[in-house]
PDB file of N, CA and C in Angstrom:
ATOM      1  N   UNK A   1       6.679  37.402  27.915  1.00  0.00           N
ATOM      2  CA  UNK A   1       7.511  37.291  26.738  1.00  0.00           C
ATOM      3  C   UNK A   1       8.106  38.658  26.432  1.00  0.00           C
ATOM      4  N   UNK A   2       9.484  38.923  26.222  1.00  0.00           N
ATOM      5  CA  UNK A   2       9.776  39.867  25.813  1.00  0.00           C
ATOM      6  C   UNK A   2      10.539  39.554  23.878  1.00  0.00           C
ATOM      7  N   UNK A   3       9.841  41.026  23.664  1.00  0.00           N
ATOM      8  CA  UNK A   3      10.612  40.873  22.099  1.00  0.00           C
ATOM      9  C   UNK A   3      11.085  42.020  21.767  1.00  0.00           C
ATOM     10  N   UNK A   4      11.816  42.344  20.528  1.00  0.00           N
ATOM     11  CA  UNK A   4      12.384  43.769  20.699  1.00  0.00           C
ATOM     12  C   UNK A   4      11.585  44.335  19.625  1.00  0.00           C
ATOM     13  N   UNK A   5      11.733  45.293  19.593  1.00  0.00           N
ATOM     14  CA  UNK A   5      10.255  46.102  18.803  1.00  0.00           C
ATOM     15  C   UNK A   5      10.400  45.518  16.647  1.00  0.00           C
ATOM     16  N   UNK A   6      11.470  45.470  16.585  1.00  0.00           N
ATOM     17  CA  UNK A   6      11.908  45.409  15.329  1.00  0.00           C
ATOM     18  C   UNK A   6      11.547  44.074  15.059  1.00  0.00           C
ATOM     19  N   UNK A   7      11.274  42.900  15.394  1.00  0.00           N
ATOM     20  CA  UNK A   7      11.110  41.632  15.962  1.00  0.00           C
ATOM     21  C   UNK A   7       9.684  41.765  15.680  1.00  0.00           C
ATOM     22  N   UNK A   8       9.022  42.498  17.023  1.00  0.00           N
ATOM     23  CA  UNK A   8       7.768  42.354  16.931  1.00  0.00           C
ATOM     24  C   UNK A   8       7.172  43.474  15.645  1.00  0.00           C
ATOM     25  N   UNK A   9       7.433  43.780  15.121  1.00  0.00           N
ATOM     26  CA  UNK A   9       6.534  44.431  13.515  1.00  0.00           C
ATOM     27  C   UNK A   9       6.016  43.121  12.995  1.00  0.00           C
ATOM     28  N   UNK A  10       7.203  41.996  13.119  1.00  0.00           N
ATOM     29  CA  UNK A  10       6.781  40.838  11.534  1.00  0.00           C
ATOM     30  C   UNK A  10       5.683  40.032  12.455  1.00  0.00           C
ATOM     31  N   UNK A  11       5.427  40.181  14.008  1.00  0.00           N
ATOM     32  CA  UNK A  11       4.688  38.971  14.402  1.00  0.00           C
ATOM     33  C   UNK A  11       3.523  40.041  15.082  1.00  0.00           C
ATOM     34  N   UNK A  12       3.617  41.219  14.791  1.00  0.00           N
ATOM     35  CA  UNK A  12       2.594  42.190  15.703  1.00  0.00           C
ATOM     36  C   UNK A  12       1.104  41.310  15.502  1.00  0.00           C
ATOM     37  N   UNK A  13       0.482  40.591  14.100  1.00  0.00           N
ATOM     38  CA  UNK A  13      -0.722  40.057  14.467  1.00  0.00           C
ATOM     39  C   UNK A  13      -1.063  38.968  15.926  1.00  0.00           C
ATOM     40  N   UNK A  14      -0.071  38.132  15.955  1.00  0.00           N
ATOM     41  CA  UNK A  14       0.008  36.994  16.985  1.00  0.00           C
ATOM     42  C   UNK A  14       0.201  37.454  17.936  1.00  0.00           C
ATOM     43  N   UNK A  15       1.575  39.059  18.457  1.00  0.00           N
ATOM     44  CA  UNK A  15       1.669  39.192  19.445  1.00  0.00           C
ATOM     45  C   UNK A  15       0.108  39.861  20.061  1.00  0.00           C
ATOM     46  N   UNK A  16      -0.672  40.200  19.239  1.00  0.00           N
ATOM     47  CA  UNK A  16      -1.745  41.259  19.700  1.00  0.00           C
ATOM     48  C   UNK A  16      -2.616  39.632  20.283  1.00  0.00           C
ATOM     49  N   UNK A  17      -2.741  38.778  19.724  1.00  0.00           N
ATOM     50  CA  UNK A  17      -3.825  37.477  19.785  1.00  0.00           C
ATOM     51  C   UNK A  17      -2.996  36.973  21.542  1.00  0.00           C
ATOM     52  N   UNK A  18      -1.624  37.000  21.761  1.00  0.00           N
ATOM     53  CA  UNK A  18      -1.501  36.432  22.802  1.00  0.00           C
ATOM     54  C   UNK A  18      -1.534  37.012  23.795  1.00  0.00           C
ATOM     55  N   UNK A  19      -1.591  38.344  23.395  1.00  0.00           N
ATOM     56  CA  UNK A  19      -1.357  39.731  24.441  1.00  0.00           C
ATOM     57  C   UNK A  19      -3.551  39.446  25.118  1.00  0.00           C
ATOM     58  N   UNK A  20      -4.484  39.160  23.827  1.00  0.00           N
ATOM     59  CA  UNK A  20      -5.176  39.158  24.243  1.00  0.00           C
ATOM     60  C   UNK A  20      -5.878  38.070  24.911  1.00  0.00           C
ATOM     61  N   UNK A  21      -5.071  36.938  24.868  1.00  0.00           N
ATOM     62  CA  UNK A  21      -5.298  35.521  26.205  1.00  0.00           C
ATOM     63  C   UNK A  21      -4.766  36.083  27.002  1.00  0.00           C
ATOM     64  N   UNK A  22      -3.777  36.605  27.773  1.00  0.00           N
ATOM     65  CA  UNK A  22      -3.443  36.678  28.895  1.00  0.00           C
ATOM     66  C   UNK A  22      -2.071  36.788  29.093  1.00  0.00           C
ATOM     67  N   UNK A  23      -1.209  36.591  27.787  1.00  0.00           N
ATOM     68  CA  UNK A  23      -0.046  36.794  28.023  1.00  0.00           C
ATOM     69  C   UNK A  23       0.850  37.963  27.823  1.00  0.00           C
ATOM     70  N   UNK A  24       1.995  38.212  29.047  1.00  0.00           N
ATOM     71  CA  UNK A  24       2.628  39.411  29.219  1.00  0.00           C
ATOM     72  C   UNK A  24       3.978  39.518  27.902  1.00  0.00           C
ATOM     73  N   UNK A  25       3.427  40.432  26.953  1.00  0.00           N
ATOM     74  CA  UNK A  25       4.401  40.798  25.897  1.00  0.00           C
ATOM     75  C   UNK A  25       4.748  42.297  26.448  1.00  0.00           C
ATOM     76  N   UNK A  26       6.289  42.087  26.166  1.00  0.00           N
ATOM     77  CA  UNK A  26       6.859  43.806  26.586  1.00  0.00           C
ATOM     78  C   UNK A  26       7.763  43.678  25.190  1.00  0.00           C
ATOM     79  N   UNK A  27       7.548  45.238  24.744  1.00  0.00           N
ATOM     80  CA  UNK A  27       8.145  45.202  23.446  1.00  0.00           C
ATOM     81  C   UNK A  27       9.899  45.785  24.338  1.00  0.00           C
ATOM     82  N   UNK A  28      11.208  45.347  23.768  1.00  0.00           N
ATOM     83  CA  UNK A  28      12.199  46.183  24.235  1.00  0.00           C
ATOM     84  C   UNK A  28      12.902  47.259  23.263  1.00  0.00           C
ATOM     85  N   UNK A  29      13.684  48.269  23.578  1.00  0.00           N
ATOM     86  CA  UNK A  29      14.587  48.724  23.129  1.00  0.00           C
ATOM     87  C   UNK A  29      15.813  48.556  23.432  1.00  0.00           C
ATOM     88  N   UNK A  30      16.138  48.137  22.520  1.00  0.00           N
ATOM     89  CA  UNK A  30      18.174  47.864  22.861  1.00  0.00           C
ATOM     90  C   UNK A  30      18.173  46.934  24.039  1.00  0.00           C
ATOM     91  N   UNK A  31      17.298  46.051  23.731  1.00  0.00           N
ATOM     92  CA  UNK A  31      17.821  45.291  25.475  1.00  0.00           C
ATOM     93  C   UNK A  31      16.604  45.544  26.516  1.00  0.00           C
ATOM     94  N   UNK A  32      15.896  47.046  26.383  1.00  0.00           N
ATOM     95  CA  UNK A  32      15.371  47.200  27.595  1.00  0.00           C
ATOM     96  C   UNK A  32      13.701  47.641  27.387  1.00  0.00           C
ATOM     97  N   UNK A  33      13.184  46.917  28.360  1.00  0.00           N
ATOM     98  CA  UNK A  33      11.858  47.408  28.486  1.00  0.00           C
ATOM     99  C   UNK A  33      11.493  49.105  28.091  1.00  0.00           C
ATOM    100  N   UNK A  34      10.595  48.422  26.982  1.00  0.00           N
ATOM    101  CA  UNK A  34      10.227  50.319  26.475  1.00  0.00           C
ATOM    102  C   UNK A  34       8.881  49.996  26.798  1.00  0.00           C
ATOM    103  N   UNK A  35       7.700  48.873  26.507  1.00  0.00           N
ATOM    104  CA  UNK A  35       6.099  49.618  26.406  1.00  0.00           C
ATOM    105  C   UNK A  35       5.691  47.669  26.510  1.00  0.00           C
ATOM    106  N   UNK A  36       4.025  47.759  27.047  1.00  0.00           N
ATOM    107  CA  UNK A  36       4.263  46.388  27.295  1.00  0.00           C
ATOM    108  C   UNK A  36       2.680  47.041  26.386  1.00  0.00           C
ATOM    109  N   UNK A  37       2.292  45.104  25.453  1.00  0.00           N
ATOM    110  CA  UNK A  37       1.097  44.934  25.042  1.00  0.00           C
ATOM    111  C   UNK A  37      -0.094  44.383  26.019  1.00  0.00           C
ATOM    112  N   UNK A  38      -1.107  45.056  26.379  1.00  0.00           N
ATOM    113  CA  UNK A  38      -2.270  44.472  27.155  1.00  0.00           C
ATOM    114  C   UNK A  38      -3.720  45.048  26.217  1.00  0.00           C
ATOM    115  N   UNK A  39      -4.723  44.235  27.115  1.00  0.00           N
ATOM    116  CA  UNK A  39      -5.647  44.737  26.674  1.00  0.00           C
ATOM    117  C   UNK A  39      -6.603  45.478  26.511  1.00  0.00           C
ATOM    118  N   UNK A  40      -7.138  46.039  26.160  1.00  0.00           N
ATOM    119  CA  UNK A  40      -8.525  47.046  26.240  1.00  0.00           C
ATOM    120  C   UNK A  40      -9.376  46.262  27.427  1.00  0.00           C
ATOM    121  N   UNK A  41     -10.051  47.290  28.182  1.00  0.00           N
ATOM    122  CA  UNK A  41     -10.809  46.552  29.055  1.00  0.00           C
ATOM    123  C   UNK A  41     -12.343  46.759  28.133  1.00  0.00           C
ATOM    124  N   UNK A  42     -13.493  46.576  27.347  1.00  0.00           N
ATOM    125  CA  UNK A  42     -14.017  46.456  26.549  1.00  0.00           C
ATOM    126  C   UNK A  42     -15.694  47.007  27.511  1.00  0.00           C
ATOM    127  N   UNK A  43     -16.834  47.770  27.220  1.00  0.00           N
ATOM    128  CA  UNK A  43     -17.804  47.624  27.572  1.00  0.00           C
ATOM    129  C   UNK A  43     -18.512  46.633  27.476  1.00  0.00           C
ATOM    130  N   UNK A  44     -19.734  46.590  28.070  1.00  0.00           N
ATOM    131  CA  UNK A  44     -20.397  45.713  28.561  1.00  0.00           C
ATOM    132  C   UNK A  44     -21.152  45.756  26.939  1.00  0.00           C
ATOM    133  N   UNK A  45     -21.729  44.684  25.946  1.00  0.00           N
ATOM    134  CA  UNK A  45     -22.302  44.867  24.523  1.00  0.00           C
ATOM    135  C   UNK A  45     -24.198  44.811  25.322  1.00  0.00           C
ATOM    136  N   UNK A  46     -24.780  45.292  24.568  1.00  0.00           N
ATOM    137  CA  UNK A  46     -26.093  45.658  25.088  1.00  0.00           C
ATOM    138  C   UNK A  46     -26.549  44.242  26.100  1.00  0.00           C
ATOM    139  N   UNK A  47     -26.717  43.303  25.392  1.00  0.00           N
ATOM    140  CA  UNK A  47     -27.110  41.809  25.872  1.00  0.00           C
ATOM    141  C   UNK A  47     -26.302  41.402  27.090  1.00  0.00           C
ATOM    142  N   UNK A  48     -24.994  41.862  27.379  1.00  0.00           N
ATOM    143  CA  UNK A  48     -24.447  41.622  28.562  1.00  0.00           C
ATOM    144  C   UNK A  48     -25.304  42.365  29.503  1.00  0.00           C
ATOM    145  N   UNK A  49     -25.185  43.681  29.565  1.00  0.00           N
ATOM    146  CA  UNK A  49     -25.501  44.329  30.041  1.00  0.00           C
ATOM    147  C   UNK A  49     -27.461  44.383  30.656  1.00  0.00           C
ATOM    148  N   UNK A  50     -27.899  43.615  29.566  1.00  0.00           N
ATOM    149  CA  UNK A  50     -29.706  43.439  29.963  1.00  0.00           C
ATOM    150  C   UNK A  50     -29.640  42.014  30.821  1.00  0.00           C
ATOM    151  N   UNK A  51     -28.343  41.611  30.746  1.00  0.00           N
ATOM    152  CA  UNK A  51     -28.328  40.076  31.363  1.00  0.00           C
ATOM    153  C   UNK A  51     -27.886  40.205  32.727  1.00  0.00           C
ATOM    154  N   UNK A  52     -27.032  41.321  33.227  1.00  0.00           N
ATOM    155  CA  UNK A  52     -26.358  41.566  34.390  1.00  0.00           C
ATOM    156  C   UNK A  52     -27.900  42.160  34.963  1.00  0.00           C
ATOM    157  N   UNK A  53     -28.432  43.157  34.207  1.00  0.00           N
ATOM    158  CA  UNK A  53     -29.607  43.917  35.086  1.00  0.00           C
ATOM    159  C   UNK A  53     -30.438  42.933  35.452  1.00  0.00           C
ATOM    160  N   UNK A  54     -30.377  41.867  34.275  1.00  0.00           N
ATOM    161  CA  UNK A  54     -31.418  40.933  35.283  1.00  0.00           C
ATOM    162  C   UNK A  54     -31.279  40.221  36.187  1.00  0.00           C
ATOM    163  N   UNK A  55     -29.639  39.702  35.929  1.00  0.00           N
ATOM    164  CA  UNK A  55     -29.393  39.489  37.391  1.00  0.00           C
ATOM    165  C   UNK A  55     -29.338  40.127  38.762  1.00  0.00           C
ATOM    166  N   UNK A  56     -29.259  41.553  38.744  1.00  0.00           N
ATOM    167  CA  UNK A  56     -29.680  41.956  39.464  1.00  0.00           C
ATOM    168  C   UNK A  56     -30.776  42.203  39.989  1.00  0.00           C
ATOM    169  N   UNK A  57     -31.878  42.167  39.284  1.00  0.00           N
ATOM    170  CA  UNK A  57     -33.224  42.065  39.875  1.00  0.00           C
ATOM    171  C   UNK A  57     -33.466  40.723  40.176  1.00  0.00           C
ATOM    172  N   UNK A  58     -33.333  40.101  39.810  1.00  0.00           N
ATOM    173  CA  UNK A  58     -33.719  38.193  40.658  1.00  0.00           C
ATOM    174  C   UNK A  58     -32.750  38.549  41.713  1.00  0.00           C
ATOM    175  N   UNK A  59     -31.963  38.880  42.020  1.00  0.00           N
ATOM    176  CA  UNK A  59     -30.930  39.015  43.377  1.00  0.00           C
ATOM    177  C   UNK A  59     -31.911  39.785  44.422  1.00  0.00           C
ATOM    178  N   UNK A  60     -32.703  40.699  43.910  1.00  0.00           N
ATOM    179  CA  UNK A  60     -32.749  41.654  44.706  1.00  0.00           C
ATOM    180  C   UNK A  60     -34.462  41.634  44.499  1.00  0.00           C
ATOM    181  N   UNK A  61     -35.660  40.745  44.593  1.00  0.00           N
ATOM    182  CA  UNK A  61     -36.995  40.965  44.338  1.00  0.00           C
ATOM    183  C   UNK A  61     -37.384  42.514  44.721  1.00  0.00           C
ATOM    184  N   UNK A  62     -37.326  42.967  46.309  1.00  0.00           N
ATOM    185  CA  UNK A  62     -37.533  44.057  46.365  1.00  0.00           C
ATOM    186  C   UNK A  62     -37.237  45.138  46.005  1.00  0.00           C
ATOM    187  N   UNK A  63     -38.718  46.055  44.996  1.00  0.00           N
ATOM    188  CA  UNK A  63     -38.355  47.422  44.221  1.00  0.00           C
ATOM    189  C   UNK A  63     -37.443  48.574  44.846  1.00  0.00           C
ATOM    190  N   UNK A  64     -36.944  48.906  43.893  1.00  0.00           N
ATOM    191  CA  UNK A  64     -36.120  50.265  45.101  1.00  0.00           C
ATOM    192  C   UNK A  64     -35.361  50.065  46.026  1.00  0.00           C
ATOM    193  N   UNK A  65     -34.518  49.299  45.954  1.00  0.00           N
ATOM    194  CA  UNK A  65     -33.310  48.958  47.025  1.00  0.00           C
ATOM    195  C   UNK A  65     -32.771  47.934  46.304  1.00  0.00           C
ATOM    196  N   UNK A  66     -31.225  48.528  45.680  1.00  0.00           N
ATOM    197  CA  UNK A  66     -30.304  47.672  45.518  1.00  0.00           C
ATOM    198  C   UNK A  66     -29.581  47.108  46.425  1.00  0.00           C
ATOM    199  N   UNK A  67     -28.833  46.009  45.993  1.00  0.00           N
ATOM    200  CA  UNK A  67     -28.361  45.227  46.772  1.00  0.00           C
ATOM    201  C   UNK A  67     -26.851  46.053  46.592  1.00  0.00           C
ATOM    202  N   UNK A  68     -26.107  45.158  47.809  1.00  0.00           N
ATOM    203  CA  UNK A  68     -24.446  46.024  47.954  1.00  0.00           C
ATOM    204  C   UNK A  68     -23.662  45.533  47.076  1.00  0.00           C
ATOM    205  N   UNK A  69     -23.810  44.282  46.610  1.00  0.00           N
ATOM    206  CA  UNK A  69     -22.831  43.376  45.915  1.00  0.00           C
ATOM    207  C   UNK A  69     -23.684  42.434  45.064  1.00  0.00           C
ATOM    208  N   UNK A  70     -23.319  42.177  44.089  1.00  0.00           N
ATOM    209  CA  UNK A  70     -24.078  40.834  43.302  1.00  0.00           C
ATOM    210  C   UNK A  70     -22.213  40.089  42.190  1.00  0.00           C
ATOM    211  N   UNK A  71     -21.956  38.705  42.600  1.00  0.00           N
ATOM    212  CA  UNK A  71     -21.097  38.515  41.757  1.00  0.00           C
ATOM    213  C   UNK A  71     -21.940  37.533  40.151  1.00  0.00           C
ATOM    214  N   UNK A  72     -21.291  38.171  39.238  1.00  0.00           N
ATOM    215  CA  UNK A  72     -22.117  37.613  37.725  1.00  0.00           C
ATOM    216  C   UNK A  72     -21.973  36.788  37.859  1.00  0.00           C
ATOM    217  N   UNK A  73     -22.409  35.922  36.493  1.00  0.00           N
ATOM    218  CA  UNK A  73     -22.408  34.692  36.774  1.00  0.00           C
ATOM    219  C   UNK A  73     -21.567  34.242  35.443  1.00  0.00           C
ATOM    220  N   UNK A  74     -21.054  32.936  35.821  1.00  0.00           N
ATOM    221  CA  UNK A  74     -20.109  32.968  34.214  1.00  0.00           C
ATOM    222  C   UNK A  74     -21.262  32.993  32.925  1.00  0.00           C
ATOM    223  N   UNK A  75     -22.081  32.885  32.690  1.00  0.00           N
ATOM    224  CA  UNK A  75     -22.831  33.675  31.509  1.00  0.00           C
ATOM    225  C   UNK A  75     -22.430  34.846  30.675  1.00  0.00           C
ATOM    226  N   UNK A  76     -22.863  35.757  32.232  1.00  0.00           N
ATOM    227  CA  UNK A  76     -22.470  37.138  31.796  1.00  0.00           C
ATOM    228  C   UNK A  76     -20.902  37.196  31.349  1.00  0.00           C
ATOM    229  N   UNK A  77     -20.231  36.850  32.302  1.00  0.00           N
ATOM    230  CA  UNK A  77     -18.819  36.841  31.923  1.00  0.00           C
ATOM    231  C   UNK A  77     -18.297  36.016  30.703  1.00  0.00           C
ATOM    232  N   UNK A  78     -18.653  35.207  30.196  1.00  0.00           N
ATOM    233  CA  UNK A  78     -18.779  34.585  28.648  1.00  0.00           C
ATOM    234  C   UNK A  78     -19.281  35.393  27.443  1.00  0.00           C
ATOM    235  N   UNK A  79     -20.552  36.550  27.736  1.00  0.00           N
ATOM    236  CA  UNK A  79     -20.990  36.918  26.821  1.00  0.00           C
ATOM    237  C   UNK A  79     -19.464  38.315  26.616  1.00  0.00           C
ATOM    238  N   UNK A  80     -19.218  38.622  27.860  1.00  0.00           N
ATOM    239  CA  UNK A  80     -18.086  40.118  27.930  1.00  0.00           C
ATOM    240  C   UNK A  80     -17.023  39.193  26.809  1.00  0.00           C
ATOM    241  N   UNK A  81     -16.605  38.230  27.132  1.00  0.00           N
ATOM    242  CA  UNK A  81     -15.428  37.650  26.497  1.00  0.00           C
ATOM    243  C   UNK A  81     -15.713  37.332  24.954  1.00  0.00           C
ATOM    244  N   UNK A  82     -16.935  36.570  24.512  1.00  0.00           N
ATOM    245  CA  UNK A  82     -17.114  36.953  23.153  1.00  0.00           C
ATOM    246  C   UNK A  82     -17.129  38.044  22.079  1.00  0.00           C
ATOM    247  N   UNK A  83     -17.717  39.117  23.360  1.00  0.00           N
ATOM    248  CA  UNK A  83     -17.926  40.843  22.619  1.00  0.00           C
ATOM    249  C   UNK A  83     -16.491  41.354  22.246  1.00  0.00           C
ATOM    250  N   UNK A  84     -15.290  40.672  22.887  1.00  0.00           N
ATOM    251  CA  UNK A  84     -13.984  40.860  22.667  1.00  0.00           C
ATOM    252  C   UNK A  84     -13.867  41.280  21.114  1.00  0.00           C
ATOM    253  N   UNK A  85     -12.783  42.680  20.378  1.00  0.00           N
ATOM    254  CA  UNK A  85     -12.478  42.393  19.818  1.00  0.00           C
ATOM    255  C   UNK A  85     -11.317  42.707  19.672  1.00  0.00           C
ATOM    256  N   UNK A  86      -9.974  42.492  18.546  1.00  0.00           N
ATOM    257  CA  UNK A  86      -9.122  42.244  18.623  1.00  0.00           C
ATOM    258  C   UNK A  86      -7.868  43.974  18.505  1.00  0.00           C
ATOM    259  N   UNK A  87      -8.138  44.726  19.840  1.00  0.00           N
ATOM    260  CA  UNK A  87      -7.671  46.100  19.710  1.00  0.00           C
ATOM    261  C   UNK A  87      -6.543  46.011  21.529  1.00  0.00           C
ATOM    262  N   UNK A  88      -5.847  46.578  21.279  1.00  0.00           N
ATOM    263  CA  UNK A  88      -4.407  46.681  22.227  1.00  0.00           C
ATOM    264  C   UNK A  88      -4.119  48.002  22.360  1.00  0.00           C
ATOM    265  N   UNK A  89      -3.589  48.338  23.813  1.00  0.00           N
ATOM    266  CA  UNK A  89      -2.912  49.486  23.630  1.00  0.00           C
ATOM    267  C   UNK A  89      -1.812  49.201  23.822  1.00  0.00           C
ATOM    268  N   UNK A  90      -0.742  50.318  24.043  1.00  0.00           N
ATOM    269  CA  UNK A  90       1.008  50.052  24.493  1.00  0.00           C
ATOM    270  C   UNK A  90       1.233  51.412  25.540  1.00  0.00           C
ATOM    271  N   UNK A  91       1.411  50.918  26.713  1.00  0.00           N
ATOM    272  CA  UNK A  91       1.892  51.346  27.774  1.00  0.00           C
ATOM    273  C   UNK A  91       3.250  51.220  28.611  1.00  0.00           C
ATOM    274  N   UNK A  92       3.431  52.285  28.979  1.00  0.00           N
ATOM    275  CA  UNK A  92       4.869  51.975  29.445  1.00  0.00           C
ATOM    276  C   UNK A  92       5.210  50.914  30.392  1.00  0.00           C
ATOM    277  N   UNK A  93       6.203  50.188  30.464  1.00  0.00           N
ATOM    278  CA  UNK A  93       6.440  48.789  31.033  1.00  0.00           C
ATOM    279  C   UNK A  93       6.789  49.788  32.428  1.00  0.00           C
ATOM    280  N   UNK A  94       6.464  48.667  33.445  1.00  0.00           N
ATOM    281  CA  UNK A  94       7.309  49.247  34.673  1.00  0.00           C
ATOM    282  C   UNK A  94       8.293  48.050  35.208  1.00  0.00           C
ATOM    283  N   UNK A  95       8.471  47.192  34.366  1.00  0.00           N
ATOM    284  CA  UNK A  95       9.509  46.008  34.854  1.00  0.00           C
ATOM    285  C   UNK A  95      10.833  46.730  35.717  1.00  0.00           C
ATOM    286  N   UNK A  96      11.587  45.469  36.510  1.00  0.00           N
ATOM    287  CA  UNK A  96      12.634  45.786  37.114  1.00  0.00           C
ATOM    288  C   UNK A  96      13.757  46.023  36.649  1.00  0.00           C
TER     289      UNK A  96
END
């Protein structure tokens, strides 16, 4: 979605809510790509984080040797997405 910055002041709450589902907002100037809305990539909140370690130890019974790879499980990845909260930065667009 593109909007032009003057535009987006009156809807900046919604654009920040759609910016943070997944959708590509670029604010413009005069016509042209100036800065696009995305999201914070967010830390892990303590409970994610004691939930991933444990998945890593059931992955891996033996002490002292991690494993190379472990993919989470949607749990973990549910708890990251709840810890969400509602903060954006603005970066420069690199559109064509």
């Amino acid at each position: 979605m593109r909007i032009s910055v003057t535009d987006a002041k009156a809807q900046l709450t919604e654009l920040v809510r759609r910016a943070e589902a997944g959708d590509e907002i670029v604010l413009t100037c005069h016509g042209h790509p100036a800065v696009r809305l995305v999201p914070i990539k967010r830390e892990l909140s303590r409970e994610a984080r004691r939930a991933l370690l444990e998945e890593l130890q059931a992955a891996n019974p033996t002490p002292g040797r991690a494993p190379r790879a472990v993919r989470t499980s949607s749990t973990t990845s549910s708890a990251c997405r709840s810890d969400r909260r509602q903060f954006f930065v603005c970066e420069p667009s690199h559109a064509s």
